[in-house]
Protein backbone atom coordinates (compact mmCIF):
# COMPACT_ATOMS: atom_id res chain seq x y z
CA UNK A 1 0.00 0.00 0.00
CA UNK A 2 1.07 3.54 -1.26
CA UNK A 3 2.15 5.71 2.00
CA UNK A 4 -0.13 8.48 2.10
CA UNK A 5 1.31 11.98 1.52
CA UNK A 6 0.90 13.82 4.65
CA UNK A 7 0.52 17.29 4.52
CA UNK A 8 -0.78 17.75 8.45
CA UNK A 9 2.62 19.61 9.50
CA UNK A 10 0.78 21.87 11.88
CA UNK A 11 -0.23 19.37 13.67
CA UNK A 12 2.89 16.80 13.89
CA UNK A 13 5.73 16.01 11.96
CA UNK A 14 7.22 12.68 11.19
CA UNK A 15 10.16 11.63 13.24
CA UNK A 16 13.36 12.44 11.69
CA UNK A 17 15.57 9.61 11.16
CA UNK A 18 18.92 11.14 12.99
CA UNK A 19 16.37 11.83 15.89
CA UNK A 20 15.38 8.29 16.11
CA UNK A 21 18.96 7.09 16.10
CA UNK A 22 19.82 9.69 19.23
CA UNK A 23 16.87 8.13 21.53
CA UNK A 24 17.52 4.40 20.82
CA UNK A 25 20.27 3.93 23.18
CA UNK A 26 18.63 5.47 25.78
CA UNK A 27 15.42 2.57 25.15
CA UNK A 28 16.98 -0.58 24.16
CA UNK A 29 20.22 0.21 26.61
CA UNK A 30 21.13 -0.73 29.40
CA UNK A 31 20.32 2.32 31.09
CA UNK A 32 18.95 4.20 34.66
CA UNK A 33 17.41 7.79 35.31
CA UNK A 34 19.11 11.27 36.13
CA UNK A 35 18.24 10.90 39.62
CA UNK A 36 20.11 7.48 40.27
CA UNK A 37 23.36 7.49 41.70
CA UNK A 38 26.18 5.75 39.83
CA UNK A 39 28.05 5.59 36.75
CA UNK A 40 24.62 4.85 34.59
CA UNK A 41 22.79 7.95 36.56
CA UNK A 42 25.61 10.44 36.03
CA UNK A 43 25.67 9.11 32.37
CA UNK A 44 21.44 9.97 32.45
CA UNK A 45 22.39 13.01 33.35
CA UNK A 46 24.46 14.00 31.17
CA UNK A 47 22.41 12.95 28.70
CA UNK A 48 19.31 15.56 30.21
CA UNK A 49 22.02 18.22 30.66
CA UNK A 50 23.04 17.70 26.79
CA UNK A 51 19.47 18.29 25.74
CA UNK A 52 18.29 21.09 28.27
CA UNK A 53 21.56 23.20 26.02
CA UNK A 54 20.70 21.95 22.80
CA UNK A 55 17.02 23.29 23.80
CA UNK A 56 18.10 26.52 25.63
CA UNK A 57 19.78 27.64 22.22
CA UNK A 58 16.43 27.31 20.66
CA UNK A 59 15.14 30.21 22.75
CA UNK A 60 18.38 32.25 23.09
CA UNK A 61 18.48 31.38 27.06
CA UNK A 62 20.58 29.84 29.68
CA UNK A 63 20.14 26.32 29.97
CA UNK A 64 19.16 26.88 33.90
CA UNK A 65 16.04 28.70 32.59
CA UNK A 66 14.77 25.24 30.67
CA UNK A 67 11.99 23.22 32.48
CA UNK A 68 10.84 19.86 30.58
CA UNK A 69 7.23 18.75 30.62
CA UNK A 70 5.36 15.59 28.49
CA UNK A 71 3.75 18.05 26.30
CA UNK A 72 3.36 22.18 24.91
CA UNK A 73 0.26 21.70 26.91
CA UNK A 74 0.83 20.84 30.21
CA UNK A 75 3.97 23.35 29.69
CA UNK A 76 1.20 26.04 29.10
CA UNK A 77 -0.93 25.27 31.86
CA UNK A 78 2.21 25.37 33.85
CA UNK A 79 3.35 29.40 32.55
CA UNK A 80 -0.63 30.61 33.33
CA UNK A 81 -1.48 28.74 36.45
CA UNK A 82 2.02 28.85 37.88
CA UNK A 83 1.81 32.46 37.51
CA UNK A 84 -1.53 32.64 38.97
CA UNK A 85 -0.56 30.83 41.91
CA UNK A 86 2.08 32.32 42.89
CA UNK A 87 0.43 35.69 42.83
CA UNK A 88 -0.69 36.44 47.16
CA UNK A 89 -3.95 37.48 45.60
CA UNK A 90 -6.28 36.80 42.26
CA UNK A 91 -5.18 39.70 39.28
CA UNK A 92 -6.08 39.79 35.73
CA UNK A 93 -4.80 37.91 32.98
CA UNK A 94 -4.72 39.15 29.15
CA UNK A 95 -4.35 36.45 26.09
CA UNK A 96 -5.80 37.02 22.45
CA UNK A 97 -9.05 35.69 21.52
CA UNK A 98 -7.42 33.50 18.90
CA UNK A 99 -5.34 31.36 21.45
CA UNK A 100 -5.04 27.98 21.67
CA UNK A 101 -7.46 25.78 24.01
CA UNK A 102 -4.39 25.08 26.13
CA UNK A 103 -4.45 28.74 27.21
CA UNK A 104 -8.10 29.20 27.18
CA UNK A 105 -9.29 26.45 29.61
CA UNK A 106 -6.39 26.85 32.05
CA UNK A 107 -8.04 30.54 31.59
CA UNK A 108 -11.46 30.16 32.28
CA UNK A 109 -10.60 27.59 35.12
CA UNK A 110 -9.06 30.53 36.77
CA UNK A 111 -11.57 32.55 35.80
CA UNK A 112 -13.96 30.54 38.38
CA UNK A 113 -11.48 31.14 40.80
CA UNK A 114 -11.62 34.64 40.69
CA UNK A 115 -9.27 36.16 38.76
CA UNK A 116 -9.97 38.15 35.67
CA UNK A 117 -9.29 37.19 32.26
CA UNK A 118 -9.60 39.81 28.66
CA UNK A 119 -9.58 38.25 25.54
CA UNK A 120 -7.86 40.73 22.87
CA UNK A 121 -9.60 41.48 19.92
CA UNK A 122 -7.52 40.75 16.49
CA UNK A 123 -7.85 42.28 12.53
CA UNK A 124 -9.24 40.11 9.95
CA UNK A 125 -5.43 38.87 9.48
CA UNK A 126 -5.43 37.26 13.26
CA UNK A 127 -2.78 40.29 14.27
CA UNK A 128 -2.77 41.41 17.46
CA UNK A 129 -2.56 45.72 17.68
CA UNK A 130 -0.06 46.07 20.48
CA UNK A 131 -1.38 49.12 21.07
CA UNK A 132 -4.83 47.36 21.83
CA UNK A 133 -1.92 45.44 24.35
CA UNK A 134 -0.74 48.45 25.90
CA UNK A 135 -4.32 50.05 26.51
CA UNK A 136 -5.05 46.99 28.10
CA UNK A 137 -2.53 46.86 30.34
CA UNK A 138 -3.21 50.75 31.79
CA UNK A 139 -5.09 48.45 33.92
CA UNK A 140 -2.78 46.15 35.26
CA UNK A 141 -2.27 42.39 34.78
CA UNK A 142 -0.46 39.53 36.23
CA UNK A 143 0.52 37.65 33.38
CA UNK A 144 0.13 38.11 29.31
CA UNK A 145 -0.25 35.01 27.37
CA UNK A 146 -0.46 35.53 23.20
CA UNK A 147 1.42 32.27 20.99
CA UNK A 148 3.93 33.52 18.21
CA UNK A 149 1.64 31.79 15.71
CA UNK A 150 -1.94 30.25 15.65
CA UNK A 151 -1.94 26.11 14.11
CA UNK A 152 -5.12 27.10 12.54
CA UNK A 153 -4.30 30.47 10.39
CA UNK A 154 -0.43 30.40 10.31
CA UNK A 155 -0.21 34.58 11.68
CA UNK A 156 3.25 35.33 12.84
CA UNK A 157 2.43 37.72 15.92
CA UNK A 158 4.69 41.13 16.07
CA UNK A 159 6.31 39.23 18.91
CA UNK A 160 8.89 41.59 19.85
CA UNK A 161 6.75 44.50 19.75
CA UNK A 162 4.33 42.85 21.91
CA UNK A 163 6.92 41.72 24.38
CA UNK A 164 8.27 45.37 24.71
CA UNK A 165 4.94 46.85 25.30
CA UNK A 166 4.53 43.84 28.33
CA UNK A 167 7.66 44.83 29.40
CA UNK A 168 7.63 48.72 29.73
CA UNK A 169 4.03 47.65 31.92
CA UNK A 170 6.31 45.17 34.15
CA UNK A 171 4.36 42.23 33.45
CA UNK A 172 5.63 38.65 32.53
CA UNK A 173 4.40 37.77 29.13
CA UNK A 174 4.08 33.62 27.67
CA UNK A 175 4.05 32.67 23.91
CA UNK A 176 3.46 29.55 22.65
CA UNK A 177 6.05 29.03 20.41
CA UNK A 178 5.63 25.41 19.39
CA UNK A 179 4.55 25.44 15.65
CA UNK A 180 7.36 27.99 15.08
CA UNK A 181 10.38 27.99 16.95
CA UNK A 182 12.02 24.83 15.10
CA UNK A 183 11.51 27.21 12.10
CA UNK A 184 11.99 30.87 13.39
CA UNK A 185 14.27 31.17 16.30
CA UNK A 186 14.00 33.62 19.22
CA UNK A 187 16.77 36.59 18.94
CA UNK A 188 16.99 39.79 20.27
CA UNK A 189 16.60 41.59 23.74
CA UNK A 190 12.68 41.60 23.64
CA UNK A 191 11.88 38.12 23.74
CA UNK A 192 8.92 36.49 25.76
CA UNK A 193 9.57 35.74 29.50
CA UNK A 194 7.71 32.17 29.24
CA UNK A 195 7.95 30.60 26.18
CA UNK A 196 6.23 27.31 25.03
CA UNK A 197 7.98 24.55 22.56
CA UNK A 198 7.49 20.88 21.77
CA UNK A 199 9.58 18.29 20.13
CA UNK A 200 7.02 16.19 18.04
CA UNK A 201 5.94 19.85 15.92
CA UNK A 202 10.09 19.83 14.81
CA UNK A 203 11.05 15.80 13.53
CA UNK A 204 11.12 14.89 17.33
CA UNK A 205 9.38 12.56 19.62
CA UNK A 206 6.16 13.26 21.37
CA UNK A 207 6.30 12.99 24.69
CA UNK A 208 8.62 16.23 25.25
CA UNK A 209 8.29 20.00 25.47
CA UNK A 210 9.57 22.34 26.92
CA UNK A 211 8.89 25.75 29.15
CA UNK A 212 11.39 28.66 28.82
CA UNK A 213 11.16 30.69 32.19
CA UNK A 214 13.23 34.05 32.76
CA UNK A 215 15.33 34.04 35.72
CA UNK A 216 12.85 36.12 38.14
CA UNK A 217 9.70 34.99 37.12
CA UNK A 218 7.76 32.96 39.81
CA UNK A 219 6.15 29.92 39.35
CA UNK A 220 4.26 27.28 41.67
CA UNK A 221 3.82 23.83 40.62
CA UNK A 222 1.74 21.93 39.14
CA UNK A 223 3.09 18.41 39.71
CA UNK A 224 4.69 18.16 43.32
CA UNK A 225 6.84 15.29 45.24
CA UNK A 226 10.07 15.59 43.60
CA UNK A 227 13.32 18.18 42.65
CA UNK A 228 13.04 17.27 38.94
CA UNK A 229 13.31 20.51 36.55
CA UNK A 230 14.28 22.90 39.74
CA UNK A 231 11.47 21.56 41.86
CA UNK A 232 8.43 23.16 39.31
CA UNK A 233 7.87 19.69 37.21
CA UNK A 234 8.24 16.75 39.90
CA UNK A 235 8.98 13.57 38.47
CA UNK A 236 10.98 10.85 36.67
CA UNK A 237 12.19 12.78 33.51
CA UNK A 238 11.09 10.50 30.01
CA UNK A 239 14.69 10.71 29.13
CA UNK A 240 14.43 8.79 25.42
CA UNK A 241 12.24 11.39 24.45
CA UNK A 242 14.09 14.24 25.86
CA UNK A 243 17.37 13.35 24.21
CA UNK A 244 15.52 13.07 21.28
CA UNK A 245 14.22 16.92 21.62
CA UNK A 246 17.33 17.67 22.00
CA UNK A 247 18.80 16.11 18.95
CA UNK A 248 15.59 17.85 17.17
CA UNK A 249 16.63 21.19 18.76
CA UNK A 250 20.07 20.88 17.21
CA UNK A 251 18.85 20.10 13.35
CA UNK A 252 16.25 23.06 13.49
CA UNK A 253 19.16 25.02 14.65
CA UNK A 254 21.68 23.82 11.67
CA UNK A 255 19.02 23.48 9.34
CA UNK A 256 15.99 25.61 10.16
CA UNK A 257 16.48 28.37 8.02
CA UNK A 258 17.02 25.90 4.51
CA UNK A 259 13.84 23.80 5.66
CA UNK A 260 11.88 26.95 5.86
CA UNK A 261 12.74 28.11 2.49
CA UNK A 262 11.87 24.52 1.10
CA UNK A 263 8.84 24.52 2.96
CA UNK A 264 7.77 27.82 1.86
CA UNK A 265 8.15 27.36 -2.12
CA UNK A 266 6.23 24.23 -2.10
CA UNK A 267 3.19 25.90 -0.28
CA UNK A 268 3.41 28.90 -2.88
CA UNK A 269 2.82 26.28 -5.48
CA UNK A 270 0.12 25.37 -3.64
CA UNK A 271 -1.45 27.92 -3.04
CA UNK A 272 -0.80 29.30 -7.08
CA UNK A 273 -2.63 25.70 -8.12
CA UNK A 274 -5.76 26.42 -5.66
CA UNK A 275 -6.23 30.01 -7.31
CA UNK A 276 -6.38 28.42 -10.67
CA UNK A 277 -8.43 25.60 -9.67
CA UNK A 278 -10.37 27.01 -6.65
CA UNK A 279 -10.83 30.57 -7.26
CA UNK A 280 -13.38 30.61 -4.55
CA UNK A 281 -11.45 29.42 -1.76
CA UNK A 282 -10.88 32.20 0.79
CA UNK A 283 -7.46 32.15 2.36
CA UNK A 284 -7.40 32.54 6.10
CA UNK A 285 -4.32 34.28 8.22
CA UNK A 286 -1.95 36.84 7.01
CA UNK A 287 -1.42 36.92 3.50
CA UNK A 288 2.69 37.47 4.23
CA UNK A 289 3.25 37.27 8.33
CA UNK A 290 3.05 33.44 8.27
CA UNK A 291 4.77 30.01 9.75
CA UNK A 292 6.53 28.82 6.37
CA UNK A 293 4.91 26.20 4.69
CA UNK A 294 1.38 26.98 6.73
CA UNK A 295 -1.45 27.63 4.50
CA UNK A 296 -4.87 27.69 5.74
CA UNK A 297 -7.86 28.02 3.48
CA UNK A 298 -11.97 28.33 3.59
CA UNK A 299 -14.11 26.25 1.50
CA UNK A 300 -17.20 27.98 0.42
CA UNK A 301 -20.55 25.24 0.49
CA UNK A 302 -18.88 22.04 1.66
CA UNK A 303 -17.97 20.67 5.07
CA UNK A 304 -13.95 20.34 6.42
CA UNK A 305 -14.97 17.23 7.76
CA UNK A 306 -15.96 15.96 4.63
CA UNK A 307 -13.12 17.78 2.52
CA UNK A 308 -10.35 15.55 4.38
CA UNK A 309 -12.32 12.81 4.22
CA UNK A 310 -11.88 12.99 0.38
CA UNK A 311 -8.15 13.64 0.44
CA UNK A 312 -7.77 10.53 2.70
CA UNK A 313 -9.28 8.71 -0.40
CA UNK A 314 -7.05 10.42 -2.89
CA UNK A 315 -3.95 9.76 -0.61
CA UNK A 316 -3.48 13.09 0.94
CA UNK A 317 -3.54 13.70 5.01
CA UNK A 318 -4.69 17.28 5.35
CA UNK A 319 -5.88 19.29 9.00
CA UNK A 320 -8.45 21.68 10.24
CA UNK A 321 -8.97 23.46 13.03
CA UNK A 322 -6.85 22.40 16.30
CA UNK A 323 -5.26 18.42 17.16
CA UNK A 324 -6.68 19.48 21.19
CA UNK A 325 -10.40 20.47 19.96
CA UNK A 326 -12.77 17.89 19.90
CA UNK A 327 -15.56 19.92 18.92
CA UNK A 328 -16.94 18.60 16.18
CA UNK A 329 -19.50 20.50 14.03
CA UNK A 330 -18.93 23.73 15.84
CA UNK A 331 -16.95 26.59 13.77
CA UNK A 332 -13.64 27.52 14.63
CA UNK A 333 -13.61 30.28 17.70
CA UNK A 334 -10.51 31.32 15.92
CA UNK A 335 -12.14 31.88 12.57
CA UNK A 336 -15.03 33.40 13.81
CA UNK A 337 -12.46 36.14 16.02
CA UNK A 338 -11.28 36.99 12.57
CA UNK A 339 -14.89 38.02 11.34
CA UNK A 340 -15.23 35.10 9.19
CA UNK A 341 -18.94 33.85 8.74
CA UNK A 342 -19.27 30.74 10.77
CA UNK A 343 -21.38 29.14 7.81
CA UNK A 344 -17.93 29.81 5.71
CA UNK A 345 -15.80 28.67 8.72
CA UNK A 346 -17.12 25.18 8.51
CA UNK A 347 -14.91 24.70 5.00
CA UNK A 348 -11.75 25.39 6.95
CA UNK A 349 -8.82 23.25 6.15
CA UNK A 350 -5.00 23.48 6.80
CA UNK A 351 -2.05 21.82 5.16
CA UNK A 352 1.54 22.30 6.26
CA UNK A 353 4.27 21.39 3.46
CA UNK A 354 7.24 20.60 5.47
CA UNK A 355 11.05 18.76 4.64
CA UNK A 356 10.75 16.05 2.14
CA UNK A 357 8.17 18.03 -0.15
CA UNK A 358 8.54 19.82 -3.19
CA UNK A 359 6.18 21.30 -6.00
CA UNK A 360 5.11 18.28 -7.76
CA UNK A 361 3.55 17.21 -4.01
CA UNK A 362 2.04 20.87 -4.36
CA UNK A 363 0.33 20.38 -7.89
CA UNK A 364 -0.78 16.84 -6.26
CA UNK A 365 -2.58 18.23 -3.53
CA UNK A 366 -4.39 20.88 -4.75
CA UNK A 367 -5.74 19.00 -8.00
CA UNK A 368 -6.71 16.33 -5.29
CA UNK A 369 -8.48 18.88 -3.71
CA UNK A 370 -10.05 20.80 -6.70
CA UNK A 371 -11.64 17.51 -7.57
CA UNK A 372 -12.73 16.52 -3.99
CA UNK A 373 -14.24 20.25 -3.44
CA UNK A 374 -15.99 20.00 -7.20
CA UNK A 375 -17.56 16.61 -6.43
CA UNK A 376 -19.00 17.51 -2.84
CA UNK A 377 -20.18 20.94 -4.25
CA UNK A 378 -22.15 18.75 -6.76
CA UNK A 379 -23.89 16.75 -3.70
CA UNK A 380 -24.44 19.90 -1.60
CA UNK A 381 -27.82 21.99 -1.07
CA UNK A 382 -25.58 25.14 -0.06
């Protein structure tokens, strides 16, 4: 059986072969934990110390300021609730409307427990003003929470502008890096406090992410019982998969920049193919301020549900929408924050072009899609 072309890059990538090799010694091996004592303990780590640098370099930070977790989740939920509980007293957190149910739950669970939460407004682009930021913050906050860029449109946030403005107010400010940092690394003085990252969204394992936490900013933990990752994350580290982040952290490093480019052409021929073929399809995000390779698209009269079931047929693995959100049949809150009609928002489909694709896997995909989109428009009442 043919392997499918998968074009789903927003939502995982496949394990990289060099990454693979990395972790297996530290499965099949014979092999102990960080916290053991002995030669096979100091070897573990070693091994965690390797990968907490290879990591750190990602976000242009001291390798002391690098705290693993299992996922870019639970490394979110650590940032806004470790904030919130280690402020004496409930404040007010800010995040943009278009953010990522693993800021908006841990929001609105906090929410119940009295603090206050505002959900900026963005353009029709998914850009956050950061002077909408800064009026916000006249008010005060705690903690502001707004990802680089969203899985669903592919808008690049004006991340250092928004950091300064969080800055000037004195207040620590998370981004969710994860579907861009193995692509676009952090540089410069005005860089998030908190930042978000996860191997399997850059040819590594899941299983691994990280949280990047300035030197000064307070957290309480989550998981307690143990001194793992400086007492915040208690626990046996999964060390396989976190030397395999760590090998992943390395080749985005080395190679980020050339897989970007690749990635990048191929969804311009993409994207060129669907305006031939699909001149009604309504692109979604910022037409230039994007993830490379990320496009994101709305399908007028036919369901996304149905759309991907169609490109499974032809061969093609596309997304929509977000891997955490399980609800089905309900339009995208992201898509509708961007003004989009939530009749319209129902067509909403993403495909990520990634290493290993080129513009012949372009041309594929959108004639697969032109003819999937023709035939359900023939079936539909809309």
């Amino acid at each position: 059986m043919k392997a499918p072309l998968s074009l789903d890059r927003a939502t995982t990538t496949p394990l990289d072969p060099r990454v693979r090799e990395a972790m297996l010694p530290w499965i099949s091996g014979d092999v102990s934990i960080p916290a053991a004592f002995g030669a096979r303990g100091r070897a573990a780590r070693r091994a965690l110390d390797a990968a907490r640098a290879a990591v750190a370099r990602l976000f242009d930070a001291p390798g002391e300021e690098i705290l693993f977790t299992a996922s870019a989740t639970e490394a979110n939920n650590l940032a806004i609730k470790g904030i919130a509980m280690a402020t004496p007293r409930p404040g007010r957190l800010i995040a943009a409307a278009t953010e990522h149910h693993s800021i908006l739950h841990p929001l609105r669970t906090l929410l119940r427990s009295g603090h206050r939460v505002d959900l900026l407004p963005v353009d029709r682009d998914g850009l956050v003003d950061p002077a909408d930021l800064e009026r916000a913050l006249a008010g005060g906050a705690i903690l502001v929470s707004i990802a680089h860029a969203s899985s669903e449109i592919g808008t690049l946030q004006p991340l250092a502008d928004l950091a300064r403005v969080a800055r000037r107010a004195g207040v620590p400010f998370h981004s969710d890096a994860s579907l861009s940092l193995g692509l676009l690394p952090w540089r410069g003085t005005e860089r998030p406090d908190l930042g978000t990252a996860t191997a399997h969204l850059m040819h590594g394992p899941a299983g691994a992410a990280a949280l990047r936490v300035r030197a000064g900013v307070r957290l309480r933990p989550l998981v307690e019982g143990g001194v793992q990752e400086h007492g915040l994350r208690a626990g046996t580290e999964a060390l396989a998969a976190i030397v395999g982040f760590g090998r992943a952290a390395e080749l985005a490093i080395e190679e980020g920049g050339t897989r970007g480019v690749a990635a990048e052409a191929a969804a311009q021929a993409f994207r060129e193919r669907v305006r031939d073929l699909l001149p009604e399809a309504v692109p979604t995000g910022h037409p230039g301020r994007r993830v490379p390779g990320h496009v994101s698209l709305c399908l007028p009269g036919v369901e996304a549900e149905a759309v991907l079931m169609g490109l499974e047929e032809e061969g093609i693995e596309a997304g929509s929408g977000s891997a955490c959100t399980t609800e089905a049949g309900k339009p995208s809150h992201v898509l509708l924050a961007l003004g989009i009609e939530p009749l319209l928002a129902r067509g909403a489909i993403t495909v990520g072009f990634g290493p290993g694709h080129d513009r012949d896997d372009a041309r594929r995909a959108a004639e697969a899609l032109a003819r999937v989109v023709t035939r359900l428009g023939s079936l539909s009442p809309l």
